[in-house]
Protein backbone atom coordinates (compact mmCIF):
# COMPACT_ATOMS: atom_id res chain seq x y z
CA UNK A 1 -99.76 48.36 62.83
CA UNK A 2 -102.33 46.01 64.25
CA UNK A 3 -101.56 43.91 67.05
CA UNK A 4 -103.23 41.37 68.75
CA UNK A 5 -102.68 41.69 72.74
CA UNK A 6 -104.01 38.60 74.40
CA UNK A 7 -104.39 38.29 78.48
CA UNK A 8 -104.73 36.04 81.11
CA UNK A 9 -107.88 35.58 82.33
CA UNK A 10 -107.16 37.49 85.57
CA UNK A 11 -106.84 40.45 83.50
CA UNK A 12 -109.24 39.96 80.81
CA UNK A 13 -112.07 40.82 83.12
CA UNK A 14 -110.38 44.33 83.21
CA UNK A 15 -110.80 44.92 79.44
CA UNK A 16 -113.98 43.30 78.57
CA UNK A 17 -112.17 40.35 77.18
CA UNK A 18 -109.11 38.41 76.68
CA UNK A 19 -108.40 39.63 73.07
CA UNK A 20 -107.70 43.49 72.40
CA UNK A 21 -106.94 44.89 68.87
CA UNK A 22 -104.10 47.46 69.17
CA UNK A 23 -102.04 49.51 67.26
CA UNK A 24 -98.31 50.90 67.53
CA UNK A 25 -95.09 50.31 66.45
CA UNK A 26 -93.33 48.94 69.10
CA UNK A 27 -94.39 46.98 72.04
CA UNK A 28 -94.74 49.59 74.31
CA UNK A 29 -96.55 51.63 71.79
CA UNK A 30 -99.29 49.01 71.99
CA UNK A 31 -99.13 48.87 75.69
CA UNK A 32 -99.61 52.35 76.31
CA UNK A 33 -102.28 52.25 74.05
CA UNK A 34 -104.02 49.49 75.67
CA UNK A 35 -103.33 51.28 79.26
CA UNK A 36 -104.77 54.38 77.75
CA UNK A 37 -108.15 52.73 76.47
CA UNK A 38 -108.49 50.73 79.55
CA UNK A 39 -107.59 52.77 83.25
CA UNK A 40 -108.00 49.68 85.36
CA UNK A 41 -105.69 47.45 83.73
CA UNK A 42 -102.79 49.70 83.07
CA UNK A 43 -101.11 49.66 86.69
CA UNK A 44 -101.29 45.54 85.98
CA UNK A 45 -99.99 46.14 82.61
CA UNK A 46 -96.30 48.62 83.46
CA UNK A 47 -95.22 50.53 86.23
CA UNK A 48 -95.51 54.53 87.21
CA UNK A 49 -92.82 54.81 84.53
CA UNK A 50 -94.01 52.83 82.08
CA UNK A 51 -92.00 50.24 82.25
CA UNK A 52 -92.77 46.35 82.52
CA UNK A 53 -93.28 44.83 85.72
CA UNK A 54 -90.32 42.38 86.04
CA UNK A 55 -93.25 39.46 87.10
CA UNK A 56 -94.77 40.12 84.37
CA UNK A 57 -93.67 38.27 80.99
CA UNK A 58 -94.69 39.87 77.19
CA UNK A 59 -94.23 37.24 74.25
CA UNK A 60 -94.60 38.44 70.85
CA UNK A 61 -95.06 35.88 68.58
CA UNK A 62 -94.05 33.45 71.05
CA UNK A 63 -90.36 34.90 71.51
CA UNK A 64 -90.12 36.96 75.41
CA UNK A 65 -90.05 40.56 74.76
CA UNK A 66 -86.36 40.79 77.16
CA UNK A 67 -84.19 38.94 74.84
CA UNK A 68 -85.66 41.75 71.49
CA UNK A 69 -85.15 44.85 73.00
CA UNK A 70 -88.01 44.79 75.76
CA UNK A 71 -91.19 47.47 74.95
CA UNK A 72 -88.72 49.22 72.39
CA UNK A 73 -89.07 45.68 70.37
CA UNK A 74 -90.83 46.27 66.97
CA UNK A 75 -93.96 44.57 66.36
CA UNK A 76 -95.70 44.18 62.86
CA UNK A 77 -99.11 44.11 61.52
CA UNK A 78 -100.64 40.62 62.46
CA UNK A 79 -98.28 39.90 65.26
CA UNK A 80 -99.46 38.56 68.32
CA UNK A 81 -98.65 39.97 72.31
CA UNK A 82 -99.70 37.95 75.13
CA UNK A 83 -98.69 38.67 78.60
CA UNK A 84 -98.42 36.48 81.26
CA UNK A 85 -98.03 37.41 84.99
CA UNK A 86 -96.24 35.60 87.56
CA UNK A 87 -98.36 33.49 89.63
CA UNK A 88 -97.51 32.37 93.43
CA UNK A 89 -98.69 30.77 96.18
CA UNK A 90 -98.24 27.47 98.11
C-alpha cells in the first residue's frame, strides 16, 4: 500500500522534505519503514521499542491513530499520515 506520510516542518528537514511516499499495511508498518530509510528522524518518529511517543500525535486521514487501534491501525493505498508533535514553551 502507498501512503502518504506528511511532517512538520521541524522534521521535514530530517527527510529531505515534508512529503514521504511509504508503503505498509498498517501504520506502524509505514513508520518503520520511514525510520528505516531515514536514521535521523526515527528516534523523533517512535521510541527504543517502537512505539509512538505519547507527544507525538499520528492522523490518518484526519482521524488520531489512538482511537483505531494506534500503529496496528490499517492504512490503505492513497491514505494520508501526518504527524504532529507536541509543541511547548512559554
Amino acid at each position: 500500500m502507498s501512503v502518504t506520510l506528511f511532517l512538520p516542518a521541524v522534521l521535514a528537514k530530517l527527510a529531505g522534505g515534508n512529503a514521504i511516499e511509504s508503503d505498509g499495511a498498517t501504520v506502524g508498518d509505514v513508520v518503520g519503514n520511514v525510520a528505516a530509510r531515514f536514521p535521523g528522524l526515527a528516534a523523533r518518529l517512535r521510541d527504543e521499542a517502537g512505539l509512538p511517543y505519547p507527544f507525538v500525535t499520528f492522523y490518518l486521514n484526519d482521524e488520531d491513530i489512538r482511537f483505531h487501534g494506534g500503529f496496528s491501525a490499517t492504512v490503505y493505498d492513497g491514505d494520508e499520515l501526518t504527524v504532529v508533535p507536541a509543541i511547548a514553551g512559554g
